[in-house]
Protein backbone atom coordinates (compact mmCIF):
# COMPACT_ATOMS: atom_id res chain seq x y z
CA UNK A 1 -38.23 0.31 -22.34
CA UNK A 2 -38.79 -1.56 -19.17
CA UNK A 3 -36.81 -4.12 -18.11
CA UNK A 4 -38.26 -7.30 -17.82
CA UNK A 5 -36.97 -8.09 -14.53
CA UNK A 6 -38.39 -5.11 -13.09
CA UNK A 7 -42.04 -6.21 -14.37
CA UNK A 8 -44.48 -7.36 -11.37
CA UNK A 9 -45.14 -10.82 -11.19
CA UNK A 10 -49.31 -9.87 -11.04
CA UNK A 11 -48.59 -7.95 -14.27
CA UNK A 12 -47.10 -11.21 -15.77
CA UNK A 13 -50.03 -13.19 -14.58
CA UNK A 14 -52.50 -10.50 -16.37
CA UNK A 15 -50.74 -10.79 -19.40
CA UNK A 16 -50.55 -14.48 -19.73
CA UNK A 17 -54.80 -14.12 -18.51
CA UNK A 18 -55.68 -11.83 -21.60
CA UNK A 19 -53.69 -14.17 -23.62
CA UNK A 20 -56.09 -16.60 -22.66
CA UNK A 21 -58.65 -14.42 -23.64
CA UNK A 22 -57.37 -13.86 -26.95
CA UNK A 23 -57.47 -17.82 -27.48
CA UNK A 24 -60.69 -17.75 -26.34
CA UNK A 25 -61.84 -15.70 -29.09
CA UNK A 26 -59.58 -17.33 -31.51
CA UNK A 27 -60.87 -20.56 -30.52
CA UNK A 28 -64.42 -19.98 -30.73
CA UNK A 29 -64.16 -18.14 -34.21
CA UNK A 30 -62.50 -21.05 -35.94
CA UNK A 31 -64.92 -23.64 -34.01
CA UNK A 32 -67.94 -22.06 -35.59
CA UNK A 33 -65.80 -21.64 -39.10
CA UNK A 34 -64.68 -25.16 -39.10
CA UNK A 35 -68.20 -26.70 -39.02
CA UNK A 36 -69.91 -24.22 -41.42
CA UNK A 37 -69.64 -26.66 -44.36
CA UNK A 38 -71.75 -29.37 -42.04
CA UNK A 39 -74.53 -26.62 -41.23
CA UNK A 40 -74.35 -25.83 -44.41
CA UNK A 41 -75.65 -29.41 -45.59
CA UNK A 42 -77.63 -30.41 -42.65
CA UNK A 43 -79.71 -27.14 -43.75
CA UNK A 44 -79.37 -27.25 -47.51
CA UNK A 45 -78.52 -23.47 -47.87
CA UNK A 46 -77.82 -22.20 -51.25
CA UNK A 47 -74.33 -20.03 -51.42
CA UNK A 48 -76.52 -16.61 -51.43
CA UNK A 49 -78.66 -18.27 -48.40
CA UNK A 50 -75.28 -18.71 -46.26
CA UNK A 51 -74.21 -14.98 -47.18
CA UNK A 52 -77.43 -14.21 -44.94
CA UNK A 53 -75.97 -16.07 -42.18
CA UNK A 54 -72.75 -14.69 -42.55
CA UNK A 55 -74.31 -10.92 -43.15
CA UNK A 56 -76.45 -11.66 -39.59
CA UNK A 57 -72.94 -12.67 -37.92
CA UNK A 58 -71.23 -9.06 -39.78
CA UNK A 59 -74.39 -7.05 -38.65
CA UNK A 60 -74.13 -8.21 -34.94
CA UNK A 61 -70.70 -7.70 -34.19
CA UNK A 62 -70.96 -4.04 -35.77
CA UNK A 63 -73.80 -3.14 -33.65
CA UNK A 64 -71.53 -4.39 -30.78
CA UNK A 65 -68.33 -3.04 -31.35
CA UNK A 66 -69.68 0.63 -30.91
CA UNK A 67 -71.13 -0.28 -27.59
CA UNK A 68 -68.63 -2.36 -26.60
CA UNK A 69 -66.17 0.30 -27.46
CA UNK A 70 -67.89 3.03 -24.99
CA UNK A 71 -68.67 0.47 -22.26
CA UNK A 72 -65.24 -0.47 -22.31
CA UNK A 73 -64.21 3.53 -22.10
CA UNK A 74 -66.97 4.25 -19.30
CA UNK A 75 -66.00 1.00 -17.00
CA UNK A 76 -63.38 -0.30 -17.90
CA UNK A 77 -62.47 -3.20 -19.91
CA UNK A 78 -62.47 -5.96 -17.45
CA UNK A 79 -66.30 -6.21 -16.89
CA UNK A 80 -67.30 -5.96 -20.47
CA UNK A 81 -64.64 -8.84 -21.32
CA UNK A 82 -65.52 -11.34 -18.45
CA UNK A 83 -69.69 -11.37 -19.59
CA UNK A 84 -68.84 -11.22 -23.13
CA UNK A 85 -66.49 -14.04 -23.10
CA UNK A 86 -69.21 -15.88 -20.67
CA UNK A 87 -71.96 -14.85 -23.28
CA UNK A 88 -69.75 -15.67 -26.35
CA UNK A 89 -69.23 -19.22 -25.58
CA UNK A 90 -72.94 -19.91 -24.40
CA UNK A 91 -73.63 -18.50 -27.36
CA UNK A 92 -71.66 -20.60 -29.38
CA UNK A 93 -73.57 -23.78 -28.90
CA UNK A 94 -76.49 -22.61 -30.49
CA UNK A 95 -76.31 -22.62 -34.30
CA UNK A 96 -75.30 -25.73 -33.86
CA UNK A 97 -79.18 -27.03 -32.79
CA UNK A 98 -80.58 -24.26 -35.36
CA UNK A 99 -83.30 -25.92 -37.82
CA UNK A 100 -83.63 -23.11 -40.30
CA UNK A 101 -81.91 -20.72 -42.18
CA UNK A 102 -84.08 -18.03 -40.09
CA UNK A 103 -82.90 -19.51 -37.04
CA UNK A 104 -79.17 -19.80 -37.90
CA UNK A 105 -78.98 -16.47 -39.02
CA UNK A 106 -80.64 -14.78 -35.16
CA UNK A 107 -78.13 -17.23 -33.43
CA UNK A 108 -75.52 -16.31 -35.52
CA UNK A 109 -75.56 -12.52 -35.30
CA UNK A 110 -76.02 -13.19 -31.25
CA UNK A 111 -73.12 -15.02 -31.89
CA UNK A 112 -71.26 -12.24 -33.46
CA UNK A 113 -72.61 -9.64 -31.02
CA UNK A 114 -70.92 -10.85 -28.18
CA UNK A 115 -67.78 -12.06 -30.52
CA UNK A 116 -67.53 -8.60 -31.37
CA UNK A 117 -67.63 -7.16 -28.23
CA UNK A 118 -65.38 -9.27 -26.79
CA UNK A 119 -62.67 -8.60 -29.68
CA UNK A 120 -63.03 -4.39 -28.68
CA UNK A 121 -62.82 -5.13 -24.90
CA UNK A 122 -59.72 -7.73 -25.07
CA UNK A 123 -57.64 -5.51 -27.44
CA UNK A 124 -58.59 -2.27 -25.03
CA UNK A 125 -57.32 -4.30 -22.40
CA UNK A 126 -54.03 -5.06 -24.41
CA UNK A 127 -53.12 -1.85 -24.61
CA UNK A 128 -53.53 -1.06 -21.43
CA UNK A 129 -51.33 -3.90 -20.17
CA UNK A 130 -48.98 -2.89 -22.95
CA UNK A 131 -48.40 0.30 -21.99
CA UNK A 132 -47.65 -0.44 -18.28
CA UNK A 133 -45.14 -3.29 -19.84
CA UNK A 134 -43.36 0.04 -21.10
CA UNK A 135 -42.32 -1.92 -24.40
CA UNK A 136 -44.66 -3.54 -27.59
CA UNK A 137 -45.87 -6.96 -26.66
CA UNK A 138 -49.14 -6.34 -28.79
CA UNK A 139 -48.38 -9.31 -31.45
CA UNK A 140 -47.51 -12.07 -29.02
CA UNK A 141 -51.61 -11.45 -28.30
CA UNK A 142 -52.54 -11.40 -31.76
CA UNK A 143 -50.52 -14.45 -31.69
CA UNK A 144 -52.58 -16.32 -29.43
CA UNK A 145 -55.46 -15.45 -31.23
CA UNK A 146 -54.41 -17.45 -34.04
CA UNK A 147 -52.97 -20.06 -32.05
CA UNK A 148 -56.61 -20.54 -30.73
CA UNK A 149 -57.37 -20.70 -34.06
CA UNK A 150 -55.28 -23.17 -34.88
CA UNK A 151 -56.66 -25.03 -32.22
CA UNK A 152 -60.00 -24.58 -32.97
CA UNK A 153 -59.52 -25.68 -36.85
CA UNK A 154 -57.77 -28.69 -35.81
CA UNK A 155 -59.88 -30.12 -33.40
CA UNK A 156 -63.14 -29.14 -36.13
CA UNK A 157 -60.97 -31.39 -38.51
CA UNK A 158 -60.85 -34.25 -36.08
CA UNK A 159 -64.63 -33.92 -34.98
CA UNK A 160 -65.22 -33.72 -39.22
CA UNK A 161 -62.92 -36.75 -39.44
CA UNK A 162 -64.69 -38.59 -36.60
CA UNK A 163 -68.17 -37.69 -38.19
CA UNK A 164 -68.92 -36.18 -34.62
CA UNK A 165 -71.90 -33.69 -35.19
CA UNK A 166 -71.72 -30.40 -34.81
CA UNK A 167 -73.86 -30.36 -31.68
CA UNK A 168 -71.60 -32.31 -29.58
CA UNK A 169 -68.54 -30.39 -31.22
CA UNK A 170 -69.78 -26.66 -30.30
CA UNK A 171 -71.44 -27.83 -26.58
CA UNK A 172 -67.80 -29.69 -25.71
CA UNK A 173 -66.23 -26.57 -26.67
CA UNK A 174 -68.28 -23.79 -25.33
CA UNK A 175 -67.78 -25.63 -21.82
CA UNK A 176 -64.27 -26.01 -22.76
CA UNK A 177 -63.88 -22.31 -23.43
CA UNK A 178 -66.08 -20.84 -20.96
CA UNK A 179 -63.79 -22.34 -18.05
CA UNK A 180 -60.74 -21.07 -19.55
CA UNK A 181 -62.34 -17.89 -19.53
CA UNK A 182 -63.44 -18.20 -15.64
CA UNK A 183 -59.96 -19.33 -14.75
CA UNK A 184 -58.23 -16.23 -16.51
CA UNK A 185 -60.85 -13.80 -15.35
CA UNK A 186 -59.36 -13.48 -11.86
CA UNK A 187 -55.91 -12.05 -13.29
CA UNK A 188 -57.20 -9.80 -15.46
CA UNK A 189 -56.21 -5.89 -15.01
CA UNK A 190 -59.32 -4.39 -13.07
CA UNK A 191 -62.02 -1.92 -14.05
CA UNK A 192 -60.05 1.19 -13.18
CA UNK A 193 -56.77 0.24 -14.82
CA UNK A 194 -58.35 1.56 -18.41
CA UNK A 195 -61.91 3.50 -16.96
CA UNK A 196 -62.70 7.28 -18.08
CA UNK A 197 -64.87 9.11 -17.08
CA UNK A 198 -65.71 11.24 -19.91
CA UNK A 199 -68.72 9.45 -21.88
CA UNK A 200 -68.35 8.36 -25.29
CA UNK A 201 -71.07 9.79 -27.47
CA UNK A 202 -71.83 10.86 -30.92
CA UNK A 203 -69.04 13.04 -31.33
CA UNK A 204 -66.13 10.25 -30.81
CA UNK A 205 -67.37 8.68 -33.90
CA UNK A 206 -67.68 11.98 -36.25
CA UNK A 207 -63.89 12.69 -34.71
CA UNK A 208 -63.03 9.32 -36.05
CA UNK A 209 -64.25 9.72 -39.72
CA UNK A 210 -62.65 13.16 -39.75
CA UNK A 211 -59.38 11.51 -38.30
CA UNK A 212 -59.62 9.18 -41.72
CA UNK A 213 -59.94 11.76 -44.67
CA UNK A 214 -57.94 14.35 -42.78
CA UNK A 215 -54.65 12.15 -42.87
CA UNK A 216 -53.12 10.33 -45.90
CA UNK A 217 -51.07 8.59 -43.25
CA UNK A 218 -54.19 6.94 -41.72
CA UNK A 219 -56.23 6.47 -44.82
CA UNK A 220 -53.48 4.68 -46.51
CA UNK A 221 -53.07 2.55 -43.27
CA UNK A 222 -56.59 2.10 -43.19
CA UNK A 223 -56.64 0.51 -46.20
CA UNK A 224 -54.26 -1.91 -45.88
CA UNK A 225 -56.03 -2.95 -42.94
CA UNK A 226 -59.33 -2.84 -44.42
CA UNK A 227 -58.16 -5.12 -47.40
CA UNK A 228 -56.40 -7.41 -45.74
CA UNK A 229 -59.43 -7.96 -42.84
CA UNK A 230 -61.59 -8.27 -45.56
CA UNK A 231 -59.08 -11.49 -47.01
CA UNK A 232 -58.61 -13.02 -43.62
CA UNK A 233 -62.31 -12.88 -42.97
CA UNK A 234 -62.99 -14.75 -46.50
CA UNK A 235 -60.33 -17.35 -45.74
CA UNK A 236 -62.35 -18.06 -42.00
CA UNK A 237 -65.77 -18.99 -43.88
CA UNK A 238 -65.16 -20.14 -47.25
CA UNK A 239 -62.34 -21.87 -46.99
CA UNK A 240 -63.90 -24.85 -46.31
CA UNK A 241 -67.12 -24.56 -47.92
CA UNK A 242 -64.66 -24.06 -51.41
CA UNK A 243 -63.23 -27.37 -51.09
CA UNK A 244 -66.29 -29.00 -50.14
CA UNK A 245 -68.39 -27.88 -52.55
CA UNK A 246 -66.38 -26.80 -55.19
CA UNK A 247 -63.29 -29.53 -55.19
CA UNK A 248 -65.85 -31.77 -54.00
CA UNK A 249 -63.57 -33.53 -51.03
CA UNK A 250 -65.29 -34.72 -47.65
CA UNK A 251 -65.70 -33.00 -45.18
CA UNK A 252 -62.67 -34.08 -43.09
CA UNK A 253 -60.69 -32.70 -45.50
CA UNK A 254 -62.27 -29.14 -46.38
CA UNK A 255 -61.55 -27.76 -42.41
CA UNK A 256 -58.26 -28.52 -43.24
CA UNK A 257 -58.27 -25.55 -45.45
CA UNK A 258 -58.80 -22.73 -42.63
CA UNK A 259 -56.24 -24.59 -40.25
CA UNK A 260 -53.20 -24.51 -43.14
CA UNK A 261 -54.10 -20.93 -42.92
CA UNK A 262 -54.47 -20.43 -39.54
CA UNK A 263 -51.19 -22.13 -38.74
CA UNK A 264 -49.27 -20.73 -41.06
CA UNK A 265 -50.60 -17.38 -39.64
CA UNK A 266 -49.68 -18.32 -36.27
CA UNK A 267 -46.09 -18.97 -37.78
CA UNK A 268 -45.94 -15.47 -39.40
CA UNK A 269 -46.82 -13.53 -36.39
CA UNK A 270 -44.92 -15.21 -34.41
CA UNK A 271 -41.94 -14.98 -36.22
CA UNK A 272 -42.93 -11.31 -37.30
CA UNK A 273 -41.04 -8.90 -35.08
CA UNK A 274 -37.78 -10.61 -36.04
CA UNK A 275 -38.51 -10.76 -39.75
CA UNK A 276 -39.48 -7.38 -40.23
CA UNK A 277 -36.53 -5.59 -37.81
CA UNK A 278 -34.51 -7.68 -40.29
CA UNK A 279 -35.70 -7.24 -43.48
CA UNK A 280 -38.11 -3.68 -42.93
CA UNK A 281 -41.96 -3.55 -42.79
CA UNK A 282 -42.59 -1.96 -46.47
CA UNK A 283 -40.50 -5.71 -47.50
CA UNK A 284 -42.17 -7.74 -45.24
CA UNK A 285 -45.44 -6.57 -46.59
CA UNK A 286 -44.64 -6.65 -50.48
CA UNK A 287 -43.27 -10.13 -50.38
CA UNK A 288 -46.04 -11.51 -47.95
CA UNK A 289 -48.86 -10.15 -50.29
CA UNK A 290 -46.84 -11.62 -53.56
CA UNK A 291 -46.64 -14.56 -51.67
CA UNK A 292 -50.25 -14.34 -50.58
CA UNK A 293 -51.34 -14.22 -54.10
CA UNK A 294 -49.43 -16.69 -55.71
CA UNK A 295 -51.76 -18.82 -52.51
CA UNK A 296 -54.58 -17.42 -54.33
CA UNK A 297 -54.07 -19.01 -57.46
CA UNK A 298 -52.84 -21.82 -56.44
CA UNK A 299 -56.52 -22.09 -54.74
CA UNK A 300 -58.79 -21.03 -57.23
CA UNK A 301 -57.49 -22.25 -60.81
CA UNK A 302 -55.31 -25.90 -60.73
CA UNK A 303 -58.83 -27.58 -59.45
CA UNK A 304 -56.26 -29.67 -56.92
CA UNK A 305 -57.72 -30.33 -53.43
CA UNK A 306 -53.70 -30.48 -52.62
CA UNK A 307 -52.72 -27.24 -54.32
CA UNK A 308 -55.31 -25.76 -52.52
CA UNK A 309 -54.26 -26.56 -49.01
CA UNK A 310 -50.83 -25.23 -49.78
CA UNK A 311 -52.31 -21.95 -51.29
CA UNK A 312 -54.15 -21.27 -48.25
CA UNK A 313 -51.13 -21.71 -46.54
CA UNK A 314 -49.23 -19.13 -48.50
CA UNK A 315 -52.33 -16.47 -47.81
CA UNK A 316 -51.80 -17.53 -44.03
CA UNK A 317 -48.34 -16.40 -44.46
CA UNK A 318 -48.01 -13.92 -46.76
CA UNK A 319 -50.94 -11.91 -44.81
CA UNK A 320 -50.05 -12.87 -41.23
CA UNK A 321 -47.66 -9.16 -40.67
CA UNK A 322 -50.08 -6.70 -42.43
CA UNK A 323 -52.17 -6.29 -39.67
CA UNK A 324 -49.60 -5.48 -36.84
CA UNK A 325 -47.50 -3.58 -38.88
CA UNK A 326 -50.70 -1.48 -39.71
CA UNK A 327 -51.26 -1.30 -35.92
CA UNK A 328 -47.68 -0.01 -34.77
CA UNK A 329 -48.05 2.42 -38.00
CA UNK A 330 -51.28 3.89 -36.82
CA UNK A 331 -49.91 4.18 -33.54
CA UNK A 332 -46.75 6.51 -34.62
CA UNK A 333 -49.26 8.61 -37.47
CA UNK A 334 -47.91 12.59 -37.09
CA UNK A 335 -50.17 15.17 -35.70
CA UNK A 336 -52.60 12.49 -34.57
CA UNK A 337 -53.24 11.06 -30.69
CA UNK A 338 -52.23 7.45 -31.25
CA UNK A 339 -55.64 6.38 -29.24
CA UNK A 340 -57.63 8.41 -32.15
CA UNK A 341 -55.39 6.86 -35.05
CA UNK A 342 -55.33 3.30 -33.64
CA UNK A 343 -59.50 3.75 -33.25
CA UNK A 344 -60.11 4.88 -36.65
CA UNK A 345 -57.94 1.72 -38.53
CA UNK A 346 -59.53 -0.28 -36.21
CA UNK A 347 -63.01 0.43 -37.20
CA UNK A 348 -61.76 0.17 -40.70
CA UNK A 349 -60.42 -2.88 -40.40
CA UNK A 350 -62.75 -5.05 -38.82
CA UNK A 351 -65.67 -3.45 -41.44
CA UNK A 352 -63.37 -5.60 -43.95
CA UNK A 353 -63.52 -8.30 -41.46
CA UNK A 354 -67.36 -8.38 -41.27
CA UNK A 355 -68.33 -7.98 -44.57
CA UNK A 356 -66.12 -9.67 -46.76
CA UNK A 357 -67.60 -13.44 -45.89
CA UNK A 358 -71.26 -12.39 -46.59
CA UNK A 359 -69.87 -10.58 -49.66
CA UNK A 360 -67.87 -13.58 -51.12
CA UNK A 361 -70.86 -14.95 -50.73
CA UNK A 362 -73.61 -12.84 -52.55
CA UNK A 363 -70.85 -12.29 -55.52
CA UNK A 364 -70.72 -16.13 -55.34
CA UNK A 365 -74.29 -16.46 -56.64
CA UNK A 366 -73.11 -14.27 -59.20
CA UNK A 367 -70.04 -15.76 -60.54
CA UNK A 368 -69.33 -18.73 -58.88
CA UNK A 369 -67.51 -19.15 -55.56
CA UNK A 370 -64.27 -19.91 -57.58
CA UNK A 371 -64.07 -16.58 -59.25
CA UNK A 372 -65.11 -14.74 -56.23
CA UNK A 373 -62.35 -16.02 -54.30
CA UNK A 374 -60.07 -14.93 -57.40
CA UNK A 375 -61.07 -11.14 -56.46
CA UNK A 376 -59.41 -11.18 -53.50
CA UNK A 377 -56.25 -10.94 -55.14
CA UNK A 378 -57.32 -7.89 -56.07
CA UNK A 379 -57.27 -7.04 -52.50
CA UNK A 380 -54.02 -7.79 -52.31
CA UNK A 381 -52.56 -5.88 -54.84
CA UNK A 382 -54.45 -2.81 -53.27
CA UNK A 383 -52.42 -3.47 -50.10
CA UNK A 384 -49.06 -3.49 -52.15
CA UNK A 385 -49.92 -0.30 -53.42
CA UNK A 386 -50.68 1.12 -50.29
CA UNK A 387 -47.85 0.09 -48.25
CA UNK A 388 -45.43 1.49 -50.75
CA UNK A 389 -47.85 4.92 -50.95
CA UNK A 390 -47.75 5.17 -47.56
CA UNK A 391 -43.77 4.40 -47.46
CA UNK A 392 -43.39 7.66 -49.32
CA UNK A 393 -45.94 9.68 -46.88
CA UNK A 394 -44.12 8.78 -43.97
């Protein structure tokens, strides 16, 4: 461990830069999730017609993340994170203007192009800084993140409140954003700190899927992250669409929805180092998924706008230490390079992220968007199960 003291003061800088970043991308994910309900009416999309959007948005950033992954490996991460966070917040302002459900979906997956890339490059850069910190500073990022979602939710809930349109909403915060992001630039770690030469091909990616069904370790953690992703990513877009349309409040009141979750997540991960060297990751997990579904029905079943908001905080909660505990897992998996093992869960993970809202909503059409959201507890029972299967393993 290295001593704090001894830490360079430009190292200090970088970090509190990429923790920018990671607000940044927060930010701009809970900007364009705080307004779907609005696009959804200006537009007059059907729940099936949004899961297009939302598939277009999934589609985009999985294209990316492969790219972004190899461009970050080949150059370095500091180039591919300064023009996708440039490119992420131009490209923000556009679904906003979009007239059709055609057009919504292309800016959309644009949208979640660069989004995605910039998520690969900013975490690449993380552990980079992280390992010349010489000790785990990984969550206080993932802690900005939400923070910048937190952020982003509660100014959507003010411009919802205000009955400021979405246009005016997305364009103040894309300029917003983007000069954060050219501030912070100028600290970040450069191009060489994290560059390899070797290229990234093919190969990396059949060495991945072998690293998942050659360990129980990793497929158990992979799961978990999978599972929960997949929650977190149903709570960003339906949250508020569910208690628009389905509790029938206004629309002031249904982005309030994703920012009980997103600050109660913020709380969690904050908190989480000290709650789980206290009361042990395998706990921390069982509890917060218990707690997470108890969130769930209080959602889905009393038909209480109020109960709602209070259930979404308990998911926010209950869910908010799955994913780093999954992360420092992965990165202590025996027999397995922890660059390899943090890659594969990774992948896995954000798949969940990606297509659970377009999912939630095609099983919507099916069964209503009530009952759909009841799967996900589901979802977390799987994670239960696999923290306490892969409790055993290791």
């Amino acid at each position: 461990m290295a001593d704090t003291a001894q830490i360079p003061n430009e190292l200090v800088w970088t970090r509190f830069a990429l923790g920018a970043i990671f607000f940044i991308n927060g930010s701009a994910v809970a900007t364009w999730a705080s307004r779907i309900p609005a696009l959804q009416e200006k537009l007059s999309l059907q729940t099936g017609q949004l899961g297009i959007a939302l598939l277009s948005m999934a589609v985009g950033a999985s294209i990316a993340m492969s790219v972004a992954g190899a461009m970050s490996a080949r150059h370095g991460s500091r180039p591919v994170i300064v023009w996708t966070t440039a490119f992420s917040c131009l490209s923000l302002i556009f679904p906003a203007f979009c007239p059709n459900l055609l057009t919504l979906s292309l800016s959309v997956g644009v949208l979640g192009l660069f989004l995605g890339s910039m998520d690969v490059a900013m975490n690449a850069q993380a552990i980079a800084v992280e390992r010349a910190y010489g000790k785990p500073i990984m969550s206080s990022f993932h802690a900005l993140f939400s923070v910048g979602g937190v952020c982003g939710a509660g100014i959507g809930t003010f411009m919802a409140h205000s009955s400021i349109s979405p246009n005016i909403h997305f364009c103040t915060a894309a300029i917003i954003l983007f000069l954060l992001g050219i501030t912070a630039k100028q600290w970040l770690l450069p191009a060489s700190a994290d560059a390899s030469d070797s290229k990234v091909n093919a190969s990396v990616h059949l060495e991945t899927l072998q690293c998942l069904f050659s360990s129980r370790f990793i497929l158990l953690t992979s799961i978990m992250m999978f599972a929960c992703f997949l929650v977190e990513g149903a709570m960003g877009d339906w949250s508020a669409v569910f208690l628009r349309q389905v509790l029938k409040t206004d629309e002031g009141f249904a982005v309030l929805g994703y920012a009980c979750f997103s600050v109660t997540m913020c709380i969690g991960r904050i908190t989480g180092d000290m709650i789980i060297q206290r009361f042990g990751a395998l706990s921390v997990i069982t509890i917060g998924s218990l707690l997470a579904l108890a969130g769930l029905l209080a959602i889905v079943f009393p038909d209480n706008p109020t109960a709602a908001l209070i259930g979404f905080a308990c998911i926010g909660l209950g869910v908010s230490n799955t994913v780093p505990i999954a992360f420092s897992r992965a990165g202590k998996a025996p027999d397995i390079a922890p660059g390899k093992a943090i890659a594969t869960v990774s992948l896995v993970g954000y798949l969940g992220l990606l297509i659970g809202p377009p999912l939630i909503g095609f099983t919507a059409e099916l069964i209503t968007l009530r009952y759909a959201l009841a799967l996900l507890g589901v979802l977390l029972l799987v994670i239960i199960y696999a923290a306490q299967s892969h409790e055993k393993t290791a």
